[in-house]
Protein backbone atom coordinates (compact mmCIF):
# COMPACT_ATOMS: atom_id res chain seq x y z
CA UNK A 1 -7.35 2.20 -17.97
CA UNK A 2 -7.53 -0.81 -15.35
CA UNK A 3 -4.75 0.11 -12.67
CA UNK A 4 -3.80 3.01 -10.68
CA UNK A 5 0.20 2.89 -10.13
CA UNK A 6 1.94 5.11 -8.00
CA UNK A 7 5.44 5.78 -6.26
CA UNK A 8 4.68 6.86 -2.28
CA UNK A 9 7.44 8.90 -0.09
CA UNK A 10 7.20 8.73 3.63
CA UNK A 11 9.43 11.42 5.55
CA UNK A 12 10.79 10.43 8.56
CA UNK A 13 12.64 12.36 11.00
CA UNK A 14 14.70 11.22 14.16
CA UNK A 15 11.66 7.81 14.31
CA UNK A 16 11.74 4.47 14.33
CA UNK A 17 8.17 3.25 11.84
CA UNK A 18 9.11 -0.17 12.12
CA UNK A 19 11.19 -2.57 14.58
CA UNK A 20 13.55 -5.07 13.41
CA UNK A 21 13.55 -8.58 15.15
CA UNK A 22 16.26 -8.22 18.14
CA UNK A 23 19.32 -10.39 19.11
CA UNK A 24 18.71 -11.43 22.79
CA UNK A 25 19.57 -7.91 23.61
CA UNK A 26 17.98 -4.99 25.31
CA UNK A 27 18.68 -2.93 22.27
CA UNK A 28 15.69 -2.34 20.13
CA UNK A 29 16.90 -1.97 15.67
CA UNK A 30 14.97 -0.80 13.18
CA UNK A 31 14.98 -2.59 9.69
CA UNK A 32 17.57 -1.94 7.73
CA UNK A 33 19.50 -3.81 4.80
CA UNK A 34 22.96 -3.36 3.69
CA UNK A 35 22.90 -3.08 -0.15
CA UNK A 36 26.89 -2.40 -1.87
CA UNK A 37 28.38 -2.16 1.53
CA UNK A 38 26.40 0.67 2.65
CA UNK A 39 23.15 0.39 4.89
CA UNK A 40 19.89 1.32 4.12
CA UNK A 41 16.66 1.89 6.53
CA UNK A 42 13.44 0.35 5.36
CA UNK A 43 9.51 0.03 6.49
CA UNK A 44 8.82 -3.31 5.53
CA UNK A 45 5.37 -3.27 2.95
CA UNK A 46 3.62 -5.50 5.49
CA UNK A 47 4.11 -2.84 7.81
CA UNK A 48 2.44 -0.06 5.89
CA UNK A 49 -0.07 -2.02 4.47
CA UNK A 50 -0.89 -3.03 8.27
CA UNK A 51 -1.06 0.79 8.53
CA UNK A 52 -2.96 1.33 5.66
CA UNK A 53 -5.50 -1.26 6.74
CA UNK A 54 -6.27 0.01 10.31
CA UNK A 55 -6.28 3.58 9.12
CA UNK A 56 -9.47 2.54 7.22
CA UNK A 57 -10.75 0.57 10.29
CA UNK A 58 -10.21 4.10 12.16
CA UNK A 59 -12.64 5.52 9.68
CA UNK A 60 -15.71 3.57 10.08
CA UNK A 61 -14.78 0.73 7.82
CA UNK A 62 -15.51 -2.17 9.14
CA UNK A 63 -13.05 -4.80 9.66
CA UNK A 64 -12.99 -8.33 9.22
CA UNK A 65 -12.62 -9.93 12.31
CA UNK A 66 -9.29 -11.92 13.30
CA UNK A 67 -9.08 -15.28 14.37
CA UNK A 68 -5.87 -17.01 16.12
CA UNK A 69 -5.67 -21.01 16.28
CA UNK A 70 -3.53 -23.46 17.63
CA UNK A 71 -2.93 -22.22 21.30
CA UNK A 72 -0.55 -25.14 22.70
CA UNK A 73 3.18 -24.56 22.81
CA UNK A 74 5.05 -26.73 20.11
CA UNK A 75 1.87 -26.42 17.85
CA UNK A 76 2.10 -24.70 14.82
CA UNK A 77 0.04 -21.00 15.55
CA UNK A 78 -1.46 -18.81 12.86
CA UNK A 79 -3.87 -15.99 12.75
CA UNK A 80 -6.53 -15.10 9.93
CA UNK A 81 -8.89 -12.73 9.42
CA UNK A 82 -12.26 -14.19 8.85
CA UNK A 83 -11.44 -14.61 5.25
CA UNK A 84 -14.85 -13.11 3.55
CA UNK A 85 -14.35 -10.46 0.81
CA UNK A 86 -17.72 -9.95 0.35
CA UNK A 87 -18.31 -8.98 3.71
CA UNK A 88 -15.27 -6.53 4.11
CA UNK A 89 -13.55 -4.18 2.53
CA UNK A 90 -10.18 -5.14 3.87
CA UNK A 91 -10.48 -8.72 2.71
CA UNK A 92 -11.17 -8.08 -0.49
CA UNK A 93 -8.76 -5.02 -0.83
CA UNK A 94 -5.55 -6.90 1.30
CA UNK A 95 -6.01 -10.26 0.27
CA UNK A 96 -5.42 -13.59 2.45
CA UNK A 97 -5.06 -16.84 2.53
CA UNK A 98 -6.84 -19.59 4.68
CA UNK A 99 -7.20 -23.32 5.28
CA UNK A 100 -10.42 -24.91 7.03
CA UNK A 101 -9.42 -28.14 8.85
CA UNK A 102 -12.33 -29.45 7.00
CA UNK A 103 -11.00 -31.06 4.15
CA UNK A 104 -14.20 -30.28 2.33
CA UNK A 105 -13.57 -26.59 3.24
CA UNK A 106 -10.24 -26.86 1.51
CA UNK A 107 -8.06 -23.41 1.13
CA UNK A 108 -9.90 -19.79 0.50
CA UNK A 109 -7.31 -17.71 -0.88
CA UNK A 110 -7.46 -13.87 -2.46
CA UNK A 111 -4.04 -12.22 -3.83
CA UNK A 112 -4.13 -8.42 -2.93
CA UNK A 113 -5.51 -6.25 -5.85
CA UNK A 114 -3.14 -3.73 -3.64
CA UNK A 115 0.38 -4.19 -3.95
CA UNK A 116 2.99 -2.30 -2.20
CA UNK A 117 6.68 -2.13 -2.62
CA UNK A 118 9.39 -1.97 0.49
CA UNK A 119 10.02 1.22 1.67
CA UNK A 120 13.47 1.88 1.37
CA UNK A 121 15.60 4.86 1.78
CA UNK A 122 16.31 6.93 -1.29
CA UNK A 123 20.38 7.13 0.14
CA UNK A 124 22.28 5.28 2.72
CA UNK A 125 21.47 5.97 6.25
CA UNK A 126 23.03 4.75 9.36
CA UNK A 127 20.68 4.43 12.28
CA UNK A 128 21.43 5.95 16.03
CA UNK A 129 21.33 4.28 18.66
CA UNK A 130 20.05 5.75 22.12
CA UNK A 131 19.36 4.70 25.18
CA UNK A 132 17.09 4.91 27.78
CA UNK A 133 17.03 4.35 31.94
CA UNK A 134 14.50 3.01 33.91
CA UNK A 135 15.46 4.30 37.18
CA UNK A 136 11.82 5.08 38.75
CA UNK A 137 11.22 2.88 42.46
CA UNK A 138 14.01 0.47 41.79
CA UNK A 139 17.66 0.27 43.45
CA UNK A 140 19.40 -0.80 40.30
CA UNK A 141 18.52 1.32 36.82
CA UNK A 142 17.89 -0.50 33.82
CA UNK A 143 19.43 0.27 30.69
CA UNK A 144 17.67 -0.55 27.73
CA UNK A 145 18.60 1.36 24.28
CA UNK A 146 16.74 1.69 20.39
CA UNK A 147 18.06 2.64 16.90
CA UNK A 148 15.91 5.57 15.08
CA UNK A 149 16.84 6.96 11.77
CA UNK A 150 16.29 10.18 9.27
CA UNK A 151 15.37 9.06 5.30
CA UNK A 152 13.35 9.54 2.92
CA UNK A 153 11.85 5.93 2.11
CA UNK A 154 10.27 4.91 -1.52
CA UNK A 155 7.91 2.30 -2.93
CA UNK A 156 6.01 1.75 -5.86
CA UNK A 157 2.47 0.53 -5.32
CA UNK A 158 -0.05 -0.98 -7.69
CA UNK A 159 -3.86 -1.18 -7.77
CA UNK A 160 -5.92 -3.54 -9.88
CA UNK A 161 -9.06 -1.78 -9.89
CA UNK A 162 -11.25 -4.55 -12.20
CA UNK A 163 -10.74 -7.26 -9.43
CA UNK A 164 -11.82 -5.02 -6.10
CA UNK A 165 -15.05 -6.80 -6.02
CA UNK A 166 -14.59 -9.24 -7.96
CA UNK A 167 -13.20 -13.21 -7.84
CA UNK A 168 -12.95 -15.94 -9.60
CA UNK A 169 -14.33 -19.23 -8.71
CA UNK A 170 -12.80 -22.15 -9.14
CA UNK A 171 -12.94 -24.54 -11.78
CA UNK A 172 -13.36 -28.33 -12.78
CA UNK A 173 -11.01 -30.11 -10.27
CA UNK A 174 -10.66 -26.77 -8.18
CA UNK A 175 -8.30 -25.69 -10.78
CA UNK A 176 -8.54 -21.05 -10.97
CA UNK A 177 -6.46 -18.34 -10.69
CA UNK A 178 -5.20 -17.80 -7.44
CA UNK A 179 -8.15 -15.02 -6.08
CA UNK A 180 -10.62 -17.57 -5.89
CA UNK A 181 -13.57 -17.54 -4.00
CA UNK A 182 -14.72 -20.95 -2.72
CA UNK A 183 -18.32 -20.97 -2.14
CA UNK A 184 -17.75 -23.72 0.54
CA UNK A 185 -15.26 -21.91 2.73
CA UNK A 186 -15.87 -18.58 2.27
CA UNK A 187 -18.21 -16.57 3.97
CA UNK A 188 -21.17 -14.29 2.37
CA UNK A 189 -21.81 -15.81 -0.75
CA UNK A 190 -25.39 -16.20 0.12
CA UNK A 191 -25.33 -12.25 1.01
CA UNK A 192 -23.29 -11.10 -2.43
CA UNK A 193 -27.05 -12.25 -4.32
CA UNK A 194 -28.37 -10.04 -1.62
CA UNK A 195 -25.96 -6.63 -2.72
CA UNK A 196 -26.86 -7.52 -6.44
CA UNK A 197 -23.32 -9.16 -7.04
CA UNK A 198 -23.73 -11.35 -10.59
CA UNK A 199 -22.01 -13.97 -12.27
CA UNK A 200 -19.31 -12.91 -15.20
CA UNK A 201 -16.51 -14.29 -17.30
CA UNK A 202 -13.41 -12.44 -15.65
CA UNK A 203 -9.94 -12.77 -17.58
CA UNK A 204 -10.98 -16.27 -18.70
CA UNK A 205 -12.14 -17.22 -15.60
CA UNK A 206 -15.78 -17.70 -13.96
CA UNK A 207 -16.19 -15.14 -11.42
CA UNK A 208 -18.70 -13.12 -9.00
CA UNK A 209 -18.89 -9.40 -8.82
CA UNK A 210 -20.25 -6.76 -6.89
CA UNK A 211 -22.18 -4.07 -7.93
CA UNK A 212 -20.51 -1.03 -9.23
CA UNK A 213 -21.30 1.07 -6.53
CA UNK A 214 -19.58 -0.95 -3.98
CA UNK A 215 -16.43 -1.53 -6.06
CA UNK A 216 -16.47 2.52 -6.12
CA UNK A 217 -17.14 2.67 -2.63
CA UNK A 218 -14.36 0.43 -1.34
CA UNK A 219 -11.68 2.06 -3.83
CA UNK A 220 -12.91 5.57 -2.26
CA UNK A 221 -12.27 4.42 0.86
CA UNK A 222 -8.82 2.91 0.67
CA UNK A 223 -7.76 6.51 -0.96
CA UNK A 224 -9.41 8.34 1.87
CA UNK A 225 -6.95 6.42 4.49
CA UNK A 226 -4.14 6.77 2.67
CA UNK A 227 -4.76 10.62 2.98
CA UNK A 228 -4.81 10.55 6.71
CA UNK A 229 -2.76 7.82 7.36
CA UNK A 230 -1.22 7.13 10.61
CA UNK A 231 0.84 4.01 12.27
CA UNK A 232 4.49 3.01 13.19
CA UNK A 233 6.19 1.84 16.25
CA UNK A 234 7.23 3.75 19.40
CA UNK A 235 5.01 6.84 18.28
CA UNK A 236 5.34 7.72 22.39
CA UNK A 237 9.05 8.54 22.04
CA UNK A 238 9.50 9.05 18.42
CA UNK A 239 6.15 10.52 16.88
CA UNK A 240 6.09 11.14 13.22
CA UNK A 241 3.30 12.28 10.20
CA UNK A 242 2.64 9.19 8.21
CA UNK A 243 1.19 10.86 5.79
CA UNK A 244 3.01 10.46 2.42
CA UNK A 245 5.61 13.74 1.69
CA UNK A 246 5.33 12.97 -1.72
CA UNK A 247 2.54 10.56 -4.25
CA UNK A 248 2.39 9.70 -7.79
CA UNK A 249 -0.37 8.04 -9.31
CA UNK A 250 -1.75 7.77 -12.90
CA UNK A 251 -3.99 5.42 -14.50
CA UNK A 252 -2.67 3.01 -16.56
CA UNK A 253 -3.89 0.00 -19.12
CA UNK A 254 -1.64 -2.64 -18.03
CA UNK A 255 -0.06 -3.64 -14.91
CA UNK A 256 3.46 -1.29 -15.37
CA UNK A 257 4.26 1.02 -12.89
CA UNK A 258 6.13 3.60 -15.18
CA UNK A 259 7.30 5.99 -12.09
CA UNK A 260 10.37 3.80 -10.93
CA UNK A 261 12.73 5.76 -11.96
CA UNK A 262 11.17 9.29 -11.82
CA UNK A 263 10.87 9.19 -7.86
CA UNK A 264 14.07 8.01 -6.51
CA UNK A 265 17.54 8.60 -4.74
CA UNK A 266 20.63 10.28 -7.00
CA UNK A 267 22.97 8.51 -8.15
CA UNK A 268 25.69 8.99 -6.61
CA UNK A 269 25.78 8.94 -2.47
CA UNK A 270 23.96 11.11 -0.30
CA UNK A 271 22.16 12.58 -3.23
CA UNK A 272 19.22 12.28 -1.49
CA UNK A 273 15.91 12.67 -3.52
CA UNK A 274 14.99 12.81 -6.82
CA UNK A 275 11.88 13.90 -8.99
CA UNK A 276 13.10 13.27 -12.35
CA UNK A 277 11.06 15.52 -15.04
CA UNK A 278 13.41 14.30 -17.87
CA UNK A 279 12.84 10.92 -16.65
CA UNK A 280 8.97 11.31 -16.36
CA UNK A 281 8.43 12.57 -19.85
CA UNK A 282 10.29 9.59 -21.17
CA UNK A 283 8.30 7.11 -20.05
CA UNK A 284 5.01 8.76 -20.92
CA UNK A 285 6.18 9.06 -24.29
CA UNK A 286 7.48 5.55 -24.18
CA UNK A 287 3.68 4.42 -22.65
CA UNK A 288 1.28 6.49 -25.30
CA UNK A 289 -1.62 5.06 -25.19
CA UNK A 290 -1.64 3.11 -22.01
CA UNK A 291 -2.14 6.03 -19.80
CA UNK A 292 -4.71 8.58 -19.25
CA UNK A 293 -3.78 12.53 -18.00
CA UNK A 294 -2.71 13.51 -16.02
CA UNK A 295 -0.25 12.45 -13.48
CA UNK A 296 -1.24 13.31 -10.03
CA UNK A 297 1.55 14.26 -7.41
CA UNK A 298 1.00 15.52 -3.91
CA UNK A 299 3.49 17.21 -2.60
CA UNK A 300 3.37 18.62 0.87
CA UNK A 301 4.30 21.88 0.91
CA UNK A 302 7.95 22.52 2.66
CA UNK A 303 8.88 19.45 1.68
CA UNK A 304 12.19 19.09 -0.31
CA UNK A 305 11.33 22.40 -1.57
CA UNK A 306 14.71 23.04 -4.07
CA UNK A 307 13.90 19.49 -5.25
CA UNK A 308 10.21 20.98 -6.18
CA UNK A 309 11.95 23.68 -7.71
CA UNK A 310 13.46 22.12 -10.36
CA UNK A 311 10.88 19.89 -10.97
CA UNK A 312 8.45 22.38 -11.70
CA UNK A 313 10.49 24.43 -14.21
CA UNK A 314 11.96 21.52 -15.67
CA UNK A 315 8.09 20.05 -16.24
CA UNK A 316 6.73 23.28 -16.82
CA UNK A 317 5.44 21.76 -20.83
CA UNK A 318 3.90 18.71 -19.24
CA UNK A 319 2.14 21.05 -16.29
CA UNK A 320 1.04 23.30 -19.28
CA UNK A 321 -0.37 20.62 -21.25
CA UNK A 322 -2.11 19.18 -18.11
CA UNK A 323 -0.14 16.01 -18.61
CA UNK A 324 1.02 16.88 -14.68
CA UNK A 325 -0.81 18.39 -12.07
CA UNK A 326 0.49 18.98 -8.08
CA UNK A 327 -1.80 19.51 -5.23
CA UNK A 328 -1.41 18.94 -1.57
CA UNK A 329 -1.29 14.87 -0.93
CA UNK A 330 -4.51 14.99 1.41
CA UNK A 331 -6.06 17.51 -1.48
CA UNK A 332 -5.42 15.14 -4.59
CA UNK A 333 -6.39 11.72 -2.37
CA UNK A 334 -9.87 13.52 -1.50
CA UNK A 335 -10.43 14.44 -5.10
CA UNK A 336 -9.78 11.35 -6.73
CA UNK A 337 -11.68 9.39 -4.16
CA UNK A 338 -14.84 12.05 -4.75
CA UNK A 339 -14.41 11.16 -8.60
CA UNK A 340 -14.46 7.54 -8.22
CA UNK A 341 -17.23 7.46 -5.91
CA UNK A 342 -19.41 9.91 -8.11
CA UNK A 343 -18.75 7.38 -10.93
CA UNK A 344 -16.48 9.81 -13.23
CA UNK A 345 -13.59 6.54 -13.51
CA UNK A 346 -15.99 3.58 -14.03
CA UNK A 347 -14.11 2.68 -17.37
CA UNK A 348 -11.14 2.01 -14.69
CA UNK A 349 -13.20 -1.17 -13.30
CA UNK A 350 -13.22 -2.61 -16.31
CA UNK A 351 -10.02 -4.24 -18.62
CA UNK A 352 -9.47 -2.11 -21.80
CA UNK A 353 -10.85 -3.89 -24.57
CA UNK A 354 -7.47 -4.78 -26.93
């Protein structure tokens, strides 16, 4: 097994995660889309992974450091981290892309081994909007008003665990795939020798890689944030437990994320959510042999508890069989990062041989 896919539910109640862009207004949206007529809340994937990404900063992992150019008005501004994956975690794990004004320096870029779906609400939702007064030491009080929402949002996620660590170099005529690591532009090559990285042939491409351990470390740690994740907008008037309600995850050989359909909204409207056990065994029959036992889910405990209900008699064989197994979110994160870090998954780091 080479990937760890998942499906990740975020509860929200009466908050507002993530601002839309506003209309020369005082009113503050949320993101939303309008999908058959009927609207939809969402937390945008940059969003979480932004959350994601300073959770693990909160937790001792160090960040790469952030670097904004182009300061004049007119000019064209961008910000980059400092672009070294062998120096942090988070460059390697999130990916990013930049250019040196040095043409010699050329472009460093490194797709995200971690991808992340939108979060998007399991049923329609229609946001409320509420205002505020600022009336403290001023004649005239100032209206100004927000949307917040209830949903249950949804998104698949994806983890290539083989490339954490690892990237390809370019080739003749700085032809490679696009996580190459330019030893011109990029920063820490000379200290990757120093960690013991080494030179390999990675899915037909020249590549360096770091040692084992760290690749088990850096996995470890991204699972540890995501079981105390916090983030989100206006967390002073509309606080809310980031903290995923609901996670699936099991290893799989190939890059399909086989969970779609199990975690998701009924279908008709205002079904709200569903754990589909029919669903699940389907595709687990339909994927023998490109997945290993058993499918993780954390489930918080109060949450959606009728919904739990069902899907625990109507699972009971696979729970049996230990094809399934629920915990607590934070409980299941913690293990699995334990595992990987005590080197029980290092087949995962590798691509099944075929």
């Amino acid at each position: 097994m080479s990937y760890l896919a998942g499906k990740i539910v975020l509860s929200v109640v009466a908050g507002a995660p993530n601002n839309g862009k506003g209309q020369q207004t005082t009113e503050t949206p949320v993101k939303k889309t309008v999908i058959r007529g009927k609207t939809y809340p969402y937390v945008s994937a940059q969003a979480f992974r932004r959350w994601w990404r300073d959770t693990m900063a909160a937790s001792g992992a160090e960040p790469s450091p952030v670097v904004r150019v182009g300061k004049a008005e007119g000019k064209a501004q961008k910000a980059t981290t400092q672009g070294a994956p062998i120096l942090y975690a988070d460059d390697d794990l999130f990916g990013y892309m930049k250019t040196s004004k040095d043409k010699e320096g050329g472009t460093t870029v490194r797709d995200s081994p971690l991808m992340v779906g939108t979060f998007l609400s399991v049923e329609p939702g229609y946001p409320t909007s509420d205002f505020g007064v600022m009336a403290r030491g001023v004649e005239n009080p100032v209206l100004h008003s927000h949307e917040f929402y209830t949903a249950d949002l949804a998104a698949p996620f994806l983890l290539d665990l083989p490339r954490v660590g690892t990237f390809t170099l370019p080739g003749q005529n700085g032809s490679g795939r696009a996580n190459y690591l330019s030893e011109q532009a990029a920063l820490g090559v000379a200290a990757a020798a120093q960690m013991g990285a080494t030179t390999c042939v990675f899915r037909g491409q020249s590549a360096l890689r770091l040692p084992l351990p760290v690749r088990r470390e850096r996995v470890a740690v991204l699972l540890e944030a995501l079981a105390e994740l916090t983030g989100g907008a206006k967390k002073a008037l509309h606080y809310g437990d980031r903290v995923p309600a609901l996670i699936a995850m099991l290893p799989m050989a190939g890059g399909v994320n086989p969970l779609g359909f199990v975690i998701d909204g009924g279908e008709e409207q205002y079904s709200g959510l569903q754990v589909r056990a029919q669903a699940l065994r389907d595709e687990l029959a339909a994927w023998d042999g490109e997945w290993e036992a058993p499918v993780r889910l954390g489930w918080r405990p109060g949450f959606r508890e009728q919904v739990r209900k069902e899907f625990e008699t109507d699972a009971a064989d696979l729970m049996d069989a230990g094809k399934v197994v629920i915990e607590h979110p934070r409980s299941m994160l913690l293990a699995l990062a334990g595992q990987i870090r005590d080197g029980r998954h290092d087949a995962w780091f590798d691509d099944p041989a075929r």
